[in-house]
PDB file of N, CA and C in Angstrom:
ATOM      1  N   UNK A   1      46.482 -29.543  26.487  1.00  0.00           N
ATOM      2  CA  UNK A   1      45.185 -29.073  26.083  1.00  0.00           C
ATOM      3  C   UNK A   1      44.437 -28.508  27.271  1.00  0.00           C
ATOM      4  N   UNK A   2      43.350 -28.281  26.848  1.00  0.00           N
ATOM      5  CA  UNK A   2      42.443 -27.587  28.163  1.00  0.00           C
ATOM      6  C   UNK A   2      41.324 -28.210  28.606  1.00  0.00           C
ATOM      7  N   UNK A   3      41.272 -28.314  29.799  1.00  0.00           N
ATOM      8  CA  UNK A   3      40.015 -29.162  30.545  1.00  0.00           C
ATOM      9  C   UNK A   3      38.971 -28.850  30.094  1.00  0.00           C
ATOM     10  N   UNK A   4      37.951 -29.103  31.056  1.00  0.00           N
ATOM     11  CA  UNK A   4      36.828 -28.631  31.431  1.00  0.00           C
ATOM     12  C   UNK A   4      36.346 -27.525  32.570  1.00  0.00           C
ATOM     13  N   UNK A   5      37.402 -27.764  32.998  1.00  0.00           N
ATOM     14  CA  UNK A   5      37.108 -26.506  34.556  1.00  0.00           C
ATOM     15  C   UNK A   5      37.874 -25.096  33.960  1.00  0.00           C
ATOM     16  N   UNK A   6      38.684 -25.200  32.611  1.00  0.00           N
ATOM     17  CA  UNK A   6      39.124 -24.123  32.541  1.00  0.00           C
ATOM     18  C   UNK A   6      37.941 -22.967  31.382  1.00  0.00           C
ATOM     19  N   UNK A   7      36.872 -23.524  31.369  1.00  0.00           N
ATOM     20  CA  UNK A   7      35.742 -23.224  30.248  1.00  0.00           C
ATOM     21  C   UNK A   7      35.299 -22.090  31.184  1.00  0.00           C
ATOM     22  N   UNK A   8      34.883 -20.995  30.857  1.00  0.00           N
ATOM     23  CA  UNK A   8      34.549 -19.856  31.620  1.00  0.00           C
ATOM     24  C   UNK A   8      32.991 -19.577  31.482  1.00  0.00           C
ATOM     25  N   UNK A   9      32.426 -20.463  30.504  1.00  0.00           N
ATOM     26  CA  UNK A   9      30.930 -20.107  30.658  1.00  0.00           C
ATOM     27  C   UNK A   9      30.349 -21.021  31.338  1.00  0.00           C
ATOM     28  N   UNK A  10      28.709 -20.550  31.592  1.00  0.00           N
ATOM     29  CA  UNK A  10      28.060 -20.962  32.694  1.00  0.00           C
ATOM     30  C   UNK A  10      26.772 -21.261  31.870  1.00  0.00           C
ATOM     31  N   UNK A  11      26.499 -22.761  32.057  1.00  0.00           N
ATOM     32  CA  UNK A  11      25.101 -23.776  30.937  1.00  0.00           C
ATOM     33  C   UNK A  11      24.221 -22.967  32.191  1.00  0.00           C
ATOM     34  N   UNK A  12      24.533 -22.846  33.095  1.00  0.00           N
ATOM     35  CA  UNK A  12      22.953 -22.232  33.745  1.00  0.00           C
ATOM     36  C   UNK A  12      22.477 -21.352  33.573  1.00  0.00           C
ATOM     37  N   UNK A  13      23.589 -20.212  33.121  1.00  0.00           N
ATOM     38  CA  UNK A  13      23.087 -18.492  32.863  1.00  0.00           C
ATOM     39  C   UNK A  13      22.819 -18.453  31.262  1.00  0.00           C
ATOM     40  N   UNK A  14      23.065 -19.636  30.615  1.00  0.00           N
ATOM     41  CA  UNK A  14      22.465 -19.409  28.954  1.00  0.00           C
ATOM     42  C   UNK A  14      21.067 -19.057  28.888  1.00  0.00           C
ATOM     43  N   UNK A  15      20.705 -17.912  28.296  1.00  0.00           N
ATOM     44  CA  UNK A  15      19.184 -17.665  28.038  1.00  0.00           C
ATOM     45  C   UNK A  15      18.590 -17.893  26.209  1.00  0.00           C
ATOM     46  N   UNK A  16      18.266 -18.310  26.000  1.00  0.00           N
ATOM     47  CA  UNK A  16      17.892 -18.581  24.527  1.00  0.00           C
ATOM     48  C   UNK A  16      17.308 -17.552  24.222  1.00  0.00           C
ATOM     49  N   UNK A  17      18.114 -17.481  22.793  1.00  0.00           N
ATOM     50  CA  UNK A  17      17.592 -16.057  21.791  1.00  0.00           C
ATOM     51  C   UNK A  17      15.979 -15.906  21.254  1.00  0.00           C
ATOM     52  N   UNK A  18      15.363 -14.928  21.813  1.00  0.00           N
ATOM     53  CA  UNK A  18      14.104 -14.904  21.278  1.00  0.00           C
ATOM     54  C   UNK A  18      13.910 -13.816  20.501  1.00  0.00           C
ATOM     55  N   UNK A  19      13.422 -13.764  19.010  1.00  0.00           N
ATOM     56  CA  UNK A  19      13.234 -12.152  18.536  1.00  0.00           C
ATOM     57  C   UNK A  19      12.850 -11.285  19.001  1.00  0.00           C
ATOM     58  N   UNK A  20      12.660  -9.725  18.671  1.00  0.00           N
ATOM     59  CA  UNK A  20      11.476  -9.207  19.469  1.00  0.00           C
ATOM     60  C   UNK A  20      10.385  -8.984  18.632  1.00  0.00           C
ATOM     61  N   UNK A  21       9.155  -8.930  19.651  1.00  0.00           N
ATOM     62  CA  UNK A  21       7.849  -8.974  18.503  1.00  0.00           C
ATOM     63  C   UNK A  21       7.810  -7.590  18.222  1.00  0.00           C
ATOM     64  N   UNK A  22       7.440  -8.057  16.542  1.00  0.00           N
ATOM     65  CA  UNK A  22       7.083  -6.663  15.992  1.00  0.00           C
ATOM     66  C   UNK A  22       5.427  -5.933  16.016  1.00  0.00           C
ATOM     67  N   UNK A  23       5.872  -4.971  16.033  1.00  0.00           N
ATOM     68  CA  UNK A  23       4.406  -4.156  16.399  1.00  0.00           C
ATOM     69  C   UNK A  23       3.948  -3.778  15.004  1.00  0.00           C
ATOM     70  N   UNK A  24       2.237  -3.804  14.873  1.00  0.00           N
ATOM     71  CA  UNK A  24       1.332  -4.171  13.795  1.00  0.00           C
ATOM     72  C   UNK A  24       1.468  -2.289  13.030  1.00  0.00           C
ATOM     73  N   UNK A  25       2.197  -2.104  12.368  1.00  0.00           N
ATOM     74  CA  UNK A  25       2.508  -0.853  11.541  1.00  0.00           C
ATOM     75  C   UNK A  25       1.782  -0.246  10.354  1.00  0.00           C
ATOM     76  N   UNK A  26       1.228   0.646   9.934  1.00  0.00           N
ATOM     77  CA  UNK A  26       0.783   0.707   8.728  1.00  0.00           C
ATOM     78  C   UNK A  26       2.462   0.747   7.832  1.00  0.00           C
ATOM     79  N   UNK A  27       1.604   0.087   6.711  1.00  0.00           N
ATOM     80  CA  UNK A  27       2.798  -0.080   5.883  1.00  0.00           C
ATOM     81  C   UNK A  27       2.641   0.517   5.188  1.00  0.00           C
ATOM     82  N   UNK A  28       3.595   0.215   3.521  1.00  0.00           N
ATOM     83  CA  UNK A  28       3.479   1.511   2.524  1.00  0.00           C
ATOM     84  C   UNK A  28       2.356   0.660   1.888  1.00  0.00           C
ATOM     85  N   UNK A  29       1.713  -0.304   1.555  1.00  0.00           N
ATOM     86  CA  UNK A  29       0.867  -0.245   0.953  1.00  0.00           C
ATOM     87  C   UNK A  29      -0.815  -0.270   1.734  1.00  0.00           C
ATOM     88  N   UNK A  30      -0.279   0.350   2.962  1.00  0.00           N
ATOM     89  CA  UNK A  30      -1.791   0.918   3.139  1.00  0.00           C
ATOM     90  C   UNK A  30      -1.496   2.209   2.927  1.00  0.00           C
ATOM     91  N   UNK A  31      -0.482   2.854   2.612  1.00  0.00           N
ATOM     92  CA  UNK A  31      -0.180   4.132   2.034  1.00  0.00           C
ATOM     93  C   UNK A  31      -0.662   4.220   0.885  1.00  0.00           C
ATOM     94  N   UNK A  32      -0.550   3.381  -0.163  1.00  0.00           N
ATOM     95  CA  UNK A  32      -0.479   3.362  -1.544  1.00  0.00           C
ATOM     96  C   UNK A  32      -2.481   3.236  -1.821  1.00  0.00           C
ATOM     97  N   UNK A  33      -2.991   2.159  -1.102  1.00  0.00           N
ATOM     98  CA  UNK A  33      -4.188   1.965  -0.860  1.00  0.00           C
ATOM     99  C   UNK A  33      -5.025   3.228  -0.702  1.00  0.00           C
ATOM    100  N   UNK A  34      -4.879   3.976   0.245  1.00  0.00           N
ATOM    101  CA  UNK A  34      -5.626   5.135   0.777  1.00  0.00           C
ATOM    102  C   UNK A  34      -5.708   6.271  -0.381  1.00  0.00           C
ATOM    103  N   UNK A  35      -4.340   6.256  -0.708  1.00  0.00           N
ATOM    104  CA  UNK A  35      -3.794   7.571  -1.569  1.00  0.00           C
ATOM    105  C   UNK A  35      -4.736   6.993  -3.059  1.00  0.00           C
ATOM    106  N   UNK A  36      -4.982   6.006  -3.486  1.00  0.00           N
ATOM    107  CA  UNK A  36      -5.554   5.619  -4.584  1.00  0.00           C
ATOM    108  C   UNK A  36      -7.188   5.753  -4.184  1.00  0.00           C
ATOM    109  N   UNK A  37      -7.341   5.180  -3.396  1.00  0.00           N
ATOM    110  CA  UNK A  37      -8.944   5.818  -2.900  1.00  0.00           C
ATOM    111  C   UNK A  37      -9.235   7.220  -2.994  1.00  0.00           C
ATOM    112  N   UNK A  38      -8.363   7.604  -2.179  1.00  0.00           N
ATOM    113  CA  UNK A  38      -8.425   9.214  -2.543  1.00  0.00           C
ATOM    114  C   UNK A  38      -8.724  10.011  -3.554  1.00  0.00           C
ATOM    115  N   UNK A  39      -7.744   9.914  -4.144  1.00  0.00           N
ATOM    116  CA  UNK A  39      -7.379  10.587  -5.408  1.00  0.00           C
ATOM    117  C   UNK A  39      -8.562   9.840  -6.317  1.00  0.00           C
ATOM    118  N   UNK A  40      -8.841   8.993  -6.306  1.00  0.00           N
ATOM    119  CA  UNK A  40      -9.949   8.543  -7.108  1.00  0.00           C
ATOM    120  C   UNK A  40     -11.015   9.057  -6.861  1.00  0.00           C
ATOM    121  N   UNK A  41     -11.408   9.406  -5.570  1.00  0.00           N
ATOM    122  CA  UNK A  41     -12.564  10.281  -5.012  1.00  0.00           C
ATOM    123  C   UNK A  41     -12.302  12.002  -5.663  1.00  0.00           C
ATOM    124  N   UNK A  42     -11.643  11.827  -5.682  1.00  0.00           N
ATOM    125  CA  UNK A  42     -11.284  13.660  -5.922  1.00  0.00           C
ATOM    126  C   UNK A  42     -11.356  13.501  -7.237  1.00  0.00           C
ATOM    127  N   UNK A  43     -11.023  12.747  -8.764  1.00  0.00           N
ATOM    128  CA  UNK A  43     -11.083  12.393  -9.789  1.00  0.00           C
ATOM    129  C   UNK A  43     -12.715  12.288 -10.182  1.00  0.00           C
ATOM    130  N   UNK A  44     -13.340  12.491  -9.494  1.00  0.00           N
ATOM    131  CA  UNK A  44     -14.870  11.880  -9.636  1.00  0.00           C
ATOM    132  C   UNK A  44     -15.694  13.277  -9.555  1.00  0.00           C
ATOM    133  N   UNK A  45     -15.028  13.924  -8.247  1.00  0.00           N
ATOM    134  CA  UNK A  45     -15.955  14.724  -7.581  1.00  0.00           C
ATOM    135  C   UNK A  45     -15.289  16.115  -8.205  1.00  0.00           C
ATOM    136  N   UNK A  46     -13.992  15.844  -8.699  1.00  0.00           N
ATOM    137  CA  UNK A  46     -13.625  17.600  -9.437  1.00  0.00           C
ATOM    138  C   UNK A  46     -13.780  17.318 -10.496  1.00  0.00           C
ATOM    139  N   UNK A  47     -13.771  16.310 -11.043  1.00  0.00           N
ATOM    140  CA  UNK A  47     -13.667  15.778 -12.316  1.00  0.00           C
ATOM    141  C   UNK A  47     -12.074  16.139 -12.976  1.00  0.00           C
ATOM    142  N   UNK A  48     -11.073  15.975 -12.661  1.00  0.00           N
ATOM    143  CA  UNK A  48      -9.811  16.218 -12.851  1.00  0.00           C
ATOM    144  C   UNK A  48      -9.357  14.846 -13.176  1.00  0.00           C
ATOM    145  N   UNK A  49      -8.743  14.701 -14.390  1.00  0.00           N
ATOM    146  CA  UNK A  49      -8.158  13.654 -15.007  1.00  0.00           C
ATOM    147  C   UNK A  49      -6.810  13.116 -14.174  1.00  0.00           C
ATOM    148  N   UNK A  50      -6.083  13.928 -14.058  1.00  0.00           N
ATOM    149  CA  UNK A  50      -4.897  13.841 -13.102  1.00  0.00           C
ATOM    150  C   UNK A  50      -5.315  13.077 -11.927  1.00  0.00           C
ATOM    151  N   UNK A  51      -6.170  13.418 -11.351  1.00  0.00           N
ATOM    152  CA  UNK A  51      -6.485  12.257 -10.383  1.00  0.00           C
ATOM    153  C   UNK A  51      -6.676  11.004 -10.389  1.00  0.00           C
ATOM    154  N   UNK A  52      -7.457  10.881 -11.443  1.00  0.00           N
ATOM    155  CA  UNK A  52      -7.856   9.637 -12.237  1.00  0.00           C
ATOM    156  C   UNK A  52      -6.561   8.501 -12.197  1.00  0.00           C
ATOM    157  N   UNK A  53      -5.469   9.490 -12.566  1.00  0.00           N
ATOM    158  CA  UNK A  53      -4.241   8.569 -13.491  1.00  0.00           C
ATOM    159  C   UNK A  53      -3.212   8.345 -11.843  1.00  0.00           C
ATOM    160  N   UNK A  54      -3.463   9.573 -10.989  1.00  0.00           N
ATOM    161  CA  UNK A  54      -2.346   9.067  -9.926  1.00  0.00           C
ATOM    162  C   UNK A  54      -3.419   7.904  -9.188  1.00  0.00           C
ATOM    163  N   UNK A  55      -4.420   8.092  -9.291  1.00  0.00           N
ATOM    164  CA  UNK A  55      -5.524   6.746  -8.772  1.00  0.00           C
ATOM    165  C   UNK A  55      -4.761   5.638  -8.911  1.00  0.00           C
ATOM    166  N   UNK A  56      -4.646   5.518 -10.239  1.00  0.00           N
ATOM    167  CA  UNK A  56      -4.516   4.312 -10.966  1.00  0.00           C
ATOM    168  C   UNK A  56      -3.172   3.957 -10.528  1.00  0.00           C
ATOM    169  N   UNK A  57      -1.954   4.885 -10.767  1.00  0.00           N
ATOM    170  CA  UNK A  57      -0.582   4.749 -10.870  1.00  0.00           C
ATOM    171  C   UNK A  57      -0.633   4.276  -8.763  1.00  0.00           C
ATOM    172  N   UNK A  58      -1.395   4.599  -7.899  1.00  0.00           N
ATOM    173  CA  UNK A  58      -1.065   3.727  -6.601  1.00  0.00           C
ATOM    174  C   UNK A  58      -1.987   2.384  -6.610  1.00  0.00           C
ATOM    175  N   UNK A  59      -3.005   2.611  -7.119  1.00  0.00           N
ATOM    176  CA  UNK A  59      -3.286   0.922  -7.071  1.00  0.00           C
ATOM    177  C   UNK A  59      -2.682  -0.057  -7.751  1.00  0.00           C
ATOM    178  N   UNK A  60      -1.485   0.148  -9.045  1.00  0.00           N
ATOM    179  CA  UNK A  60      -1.054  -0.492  -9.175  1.00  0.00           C
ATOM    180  C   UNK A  60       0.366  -0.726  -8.394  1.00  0.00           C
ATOM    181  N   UNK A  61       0.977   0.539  -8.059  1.00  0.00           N
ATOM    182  CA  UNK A  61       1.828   0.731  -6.847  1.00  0.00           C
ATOM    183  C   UNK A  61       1.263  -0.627  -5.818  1.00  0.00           C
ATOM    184  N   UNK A  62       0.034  -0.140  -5.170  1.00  0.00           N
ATOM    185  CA  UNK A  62      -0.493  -1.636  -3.836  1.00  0.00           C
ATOM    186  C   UNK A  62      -0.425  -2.841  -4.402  1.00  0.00           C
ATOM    187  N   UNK A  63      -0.538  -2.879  -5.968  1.00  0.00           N
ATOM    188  CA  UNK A  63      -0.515  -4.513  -5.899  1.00  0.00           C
ATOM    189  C   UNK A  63       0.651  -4.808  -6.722  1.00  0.00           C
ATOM    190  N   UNK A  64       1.319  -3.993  -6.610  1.00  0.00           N
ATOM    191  CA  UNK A  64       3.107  -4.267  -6.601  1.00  0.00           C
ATOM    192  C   UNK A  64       3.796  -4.952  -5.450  1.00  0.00           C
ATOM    193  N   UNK A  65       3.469  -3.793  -4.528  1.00  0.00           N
ATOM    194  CA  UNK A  65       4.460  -3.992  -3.059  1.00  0.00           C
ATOM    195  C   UNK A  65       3.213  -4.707  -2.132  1.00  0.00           C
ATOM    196  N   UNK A  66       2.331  -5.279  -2.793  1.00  0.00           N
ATOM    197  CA  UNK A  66       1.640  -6.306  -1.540  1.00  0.00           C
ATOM    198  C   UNK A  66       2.014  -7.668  -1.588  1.00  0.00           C
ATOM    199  N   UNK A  67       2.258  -7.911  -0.526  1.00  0.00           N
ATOM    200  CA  UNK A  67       2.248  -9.840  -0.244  1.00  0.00           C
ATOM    201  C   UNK A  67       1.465 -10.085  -0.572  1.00  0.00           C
ATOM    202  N   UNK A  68       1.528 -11.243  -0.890  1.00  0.00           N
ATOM    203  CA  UNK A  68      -0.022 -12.114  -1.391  1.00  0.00           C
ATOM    204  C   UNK A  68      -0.591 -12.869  -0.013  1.00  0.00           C
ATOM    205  N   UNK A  69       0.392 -13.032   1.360  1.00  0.00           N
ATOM    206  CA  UNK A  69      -0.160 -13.915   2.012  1.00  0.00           C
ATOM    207  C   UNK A  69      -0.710 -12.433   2.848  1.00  0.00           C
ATOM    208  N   UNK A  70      -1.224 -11.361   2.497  1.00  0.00           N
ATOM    209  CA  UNK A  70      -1.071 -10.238   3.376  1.00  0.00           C
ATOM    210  C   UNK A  70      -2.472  -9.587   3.179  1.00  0.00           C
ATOM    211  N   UNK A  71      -2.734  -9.677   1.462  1.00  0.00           N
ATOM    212  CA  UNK A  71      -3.656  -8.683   1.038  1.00  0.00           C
ATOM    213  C   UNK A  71      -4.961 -10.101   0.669  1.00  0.00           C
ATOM    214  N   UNK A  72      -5.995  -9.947   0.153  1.00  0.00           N
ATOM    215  CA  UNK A  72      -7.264 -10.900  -0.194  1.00  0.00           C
ATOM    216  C   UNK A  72      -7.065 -10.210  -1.417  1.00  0.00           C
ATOM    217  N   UNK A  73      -7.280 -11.650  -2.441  1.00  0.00           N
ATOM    218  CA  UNK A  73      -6.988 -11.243  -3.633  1.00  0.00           C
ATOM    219  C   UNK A  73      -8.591 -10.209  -4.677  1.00  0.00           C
ATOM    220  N   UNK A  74      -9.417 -10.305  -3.804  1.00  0.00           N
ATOM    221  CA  UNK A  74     -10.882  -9.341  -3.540  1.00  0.00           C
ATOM    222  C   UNK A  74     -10.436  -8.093  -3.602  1.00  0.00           C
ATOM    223  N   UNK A  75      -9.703  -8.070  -2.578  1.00  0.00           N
ATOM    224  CA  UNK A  75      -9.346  -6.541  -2.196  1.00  0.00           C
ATOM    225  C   UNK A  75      -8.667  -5.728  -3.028  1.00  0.00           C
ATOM    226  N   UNK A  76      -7.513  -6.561  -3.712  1.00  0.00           N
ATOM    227  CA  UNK A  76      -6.394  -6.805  -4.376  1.00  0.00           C
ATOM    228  C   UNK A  76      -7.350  -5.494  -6.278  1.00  0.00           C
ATOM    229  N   UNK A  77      -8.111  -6.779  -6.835  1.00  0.00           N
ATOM    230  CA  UNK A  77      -8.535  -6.710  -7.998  1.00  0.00           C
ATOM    231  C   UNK A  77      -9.505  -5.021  -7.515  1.00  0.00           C
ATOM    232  N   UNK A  78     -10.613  -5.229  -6.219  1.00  0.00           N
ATOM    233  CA  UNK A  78     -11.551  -4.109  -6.116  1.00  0.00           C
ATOM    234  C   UNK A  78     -10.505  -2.793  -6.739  1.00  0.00           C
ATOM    235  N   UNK A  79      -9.421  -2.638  -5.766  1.00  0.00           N
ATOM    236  CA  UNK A  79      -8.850  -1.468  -5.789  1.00  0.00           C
ATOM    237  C   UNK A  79      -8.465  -1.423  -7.344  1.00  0.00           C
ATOM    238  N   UNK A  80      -7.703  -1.871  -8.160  1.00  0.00           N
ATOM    239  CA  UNK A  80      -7.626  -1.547  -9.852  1.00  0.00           C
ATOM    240  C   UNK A  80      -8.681  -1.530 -10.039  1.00  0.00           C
ATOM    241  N   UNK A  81      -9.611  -2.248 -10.403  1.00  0.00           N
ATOM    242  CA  UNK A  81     -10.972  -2.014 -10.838  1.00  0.00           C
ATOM    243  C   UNK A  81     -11.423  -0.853 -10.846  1.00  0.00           C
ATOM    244  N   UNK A  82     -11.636  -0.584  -9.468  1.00  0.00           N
ATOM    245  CA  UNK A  82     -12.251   0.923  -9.464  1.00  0.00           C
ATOM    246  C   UNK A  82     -11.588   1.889  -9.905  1.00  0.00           C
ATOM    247  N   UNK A  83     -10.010   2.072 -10.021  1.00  0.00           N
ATOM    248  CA  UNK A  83      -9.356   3.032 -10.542  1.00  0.00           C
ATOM    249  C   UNK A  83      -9.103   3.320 -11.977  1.00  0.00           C
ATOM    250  N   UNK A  84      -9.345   2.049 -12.656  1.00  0.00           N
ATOM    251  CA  UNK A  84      -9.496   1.683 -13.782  1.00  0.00           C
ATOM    252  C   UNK A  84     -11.029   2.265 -14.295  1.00  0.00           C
ATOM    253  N   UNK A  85     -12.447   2.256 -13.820  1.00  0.00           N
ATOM    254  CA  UNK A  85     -13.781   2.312 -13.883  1.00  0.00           C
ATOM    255  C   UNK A  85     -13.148   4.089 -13.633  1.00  0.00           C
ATOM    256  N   UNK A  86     -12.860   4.592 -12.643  1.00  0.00           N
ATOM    257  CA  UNK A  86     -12.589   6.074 -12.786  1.00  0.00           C
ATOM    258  C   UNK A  86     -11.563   6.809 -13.786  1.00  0.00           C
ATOM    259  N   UNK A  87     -10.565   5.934 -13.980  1.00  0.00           N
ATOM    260  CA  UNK A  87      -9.953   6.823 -15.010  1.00  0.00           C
ATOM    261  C   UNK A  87     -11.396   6.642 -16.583  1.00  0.00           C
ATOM    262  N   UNK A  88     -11.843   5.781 -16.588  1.00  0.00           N
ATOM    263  CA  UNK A  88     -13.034   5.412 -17.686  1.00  0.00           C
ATOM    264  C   UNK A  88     -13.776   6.660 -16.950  1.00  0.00           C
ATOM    265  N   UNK A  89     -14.715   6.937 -16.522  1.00  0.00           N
ATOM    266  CA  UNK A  89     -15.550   7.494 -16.141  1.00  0.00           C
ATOM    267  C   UNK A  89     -15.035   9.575 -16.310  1.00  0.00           C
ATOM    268  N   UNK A  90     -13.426   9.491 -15.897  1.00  0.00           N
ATOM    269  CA  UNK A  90     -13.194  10.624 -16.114  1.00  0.00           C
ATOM    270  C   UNK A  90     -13.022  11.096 -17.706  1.00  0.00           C
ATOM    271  N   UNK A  91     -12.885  10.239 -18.451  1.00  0.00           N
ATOM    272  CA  UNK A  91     -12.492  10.429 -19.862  1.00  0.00           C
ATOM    273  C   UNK A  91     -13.782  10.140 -20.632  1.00  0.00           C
ATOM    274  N   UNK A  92     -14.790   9.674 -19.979  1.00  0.00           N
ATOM    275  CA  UNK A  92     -16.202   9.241 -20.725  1.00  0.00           C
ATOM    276  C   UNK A  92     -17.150  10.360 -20.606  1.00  0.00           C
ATOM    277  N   UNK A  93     -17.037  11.004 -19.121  1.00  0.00           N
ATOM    278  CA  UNK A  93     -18.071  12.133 -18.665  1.00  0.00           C
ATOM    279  C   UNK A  93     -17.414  13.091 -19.261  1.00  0.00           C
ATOM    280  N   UNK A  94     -19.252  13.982 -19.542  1.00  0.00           N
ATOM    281  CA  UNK A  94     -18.580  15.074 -20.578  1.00  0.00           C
ATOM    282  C   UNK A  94     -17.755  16.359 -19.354  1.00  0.00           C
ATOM    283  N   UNK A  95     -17.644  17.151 -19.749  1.00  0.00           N
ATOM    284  CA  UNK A  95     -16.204  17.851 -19.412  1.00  0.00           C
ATOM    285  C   UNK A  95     -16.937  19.385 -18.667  1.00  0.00           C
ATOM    286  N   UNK A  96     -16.886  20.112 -17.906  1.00  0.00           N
ATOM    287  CA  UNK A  96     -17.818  21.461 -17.642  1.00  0.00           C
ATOM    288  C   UNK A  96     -17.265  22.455 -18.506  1.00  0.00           C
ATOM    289  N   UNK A  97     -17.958  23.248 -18.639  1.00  0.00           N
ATOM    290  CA  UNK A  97     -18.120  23.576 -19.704  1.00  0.00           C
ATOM    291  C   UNK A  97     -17.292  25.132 -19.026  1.00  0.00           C
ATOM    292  N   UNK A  98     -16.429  25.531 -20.053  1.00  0.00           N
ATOM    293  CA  UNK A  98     -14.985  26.462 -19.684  1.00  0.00           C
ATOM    294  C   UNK A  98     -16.026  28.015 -19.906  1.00  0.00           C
ATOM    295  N   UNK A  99     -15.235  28.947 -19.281  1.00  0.00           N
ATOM    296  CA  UNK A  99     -16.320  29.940 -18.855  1.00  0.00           C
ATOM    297  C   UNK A  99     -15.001  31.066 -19.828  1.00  0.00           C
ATOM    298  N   UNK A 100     -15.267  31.920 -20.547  1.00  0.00           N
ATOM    299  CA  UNK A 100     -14.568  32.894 -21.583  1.00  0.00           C
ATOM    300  C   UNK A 100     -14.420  33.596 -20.488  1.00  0.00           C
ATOM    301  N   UNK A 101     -13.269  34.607 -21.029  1.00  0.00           N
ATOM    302  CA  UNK A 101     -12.713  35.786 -20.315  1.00  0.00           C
ATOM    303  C   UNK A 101     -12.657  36.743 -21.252  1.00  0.00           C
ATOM    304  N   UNK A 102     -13.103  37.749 -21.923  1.00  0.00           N
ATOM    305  CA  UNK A 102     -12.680  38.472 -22.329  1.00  0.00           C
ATOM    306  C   UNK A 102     -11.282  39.606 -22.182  1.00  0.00           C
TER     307      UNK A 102
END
C-alpha cells in the first residue's frame, strides 16, 4: 500500500473555496416593471388601448418572475393595480373624436 510521504499534496497550500460576489444587476423584472410604467403612461396620455393591455401584460409578467423575498408585496399589488385602473380608465374615457377625410 502507500504511505504517507508518498501523498503529493500540501495541507498548507489548501485555500478554501469562496464564491465570487455577485454584482447588484438590474434584472428582468426591473425590466418588466419600467416597461409597465411606461406603457401605462403612454396609455393615459395618447389614450391608446394597446398600451393599456401591454401595461398590464408586464405587470403581470413582474409579478410572475419576482421573488417574494426580493420585491414588497406594496410594490408588488401598486404595479397591477395601476395597470388594471388604466386599462379601466382607457376603456371608460370617452374616445377623441376621429376627424373625416373626404
Amino acid at each position: 500500500m502507500h504511505s504517507q510521504n508518498d501523498d503529493p499534496r500540501r495541507p498548507s497550500q489548501v485555500v478554501p473555496f469562496q464564491p465570487p460576489l455577485k454584482k447588484e444587476e438590474t434584472t428582468v423584472t426591473d425590466f418588466f416593471s419600467m416597461t409597465s410604467m411606461s406603457f401605462g403612461m403612454l396609455a393615459v396620455v395618447m389614450k391608446v388601448r394597446y398600451f393599456a393591455w401591454l401595461s398590464f401584460i408586464m405587470a403581470v409578467a413582474y409579478a410572475s418572475n419576482s421573488r417574494f423575498s426580493q420585491v414588497e408585496l406594496k410594490q408588488l399589488v401598486s404595479a397591477i393595480g395601476l395597470s388594471i385602473v388604466i386599462l379601466l380608465i382607457s376603456y371608460l374615457s370617452p374616445s377623441p373624436p376621429r376627424i373625416k377625410t373626404v
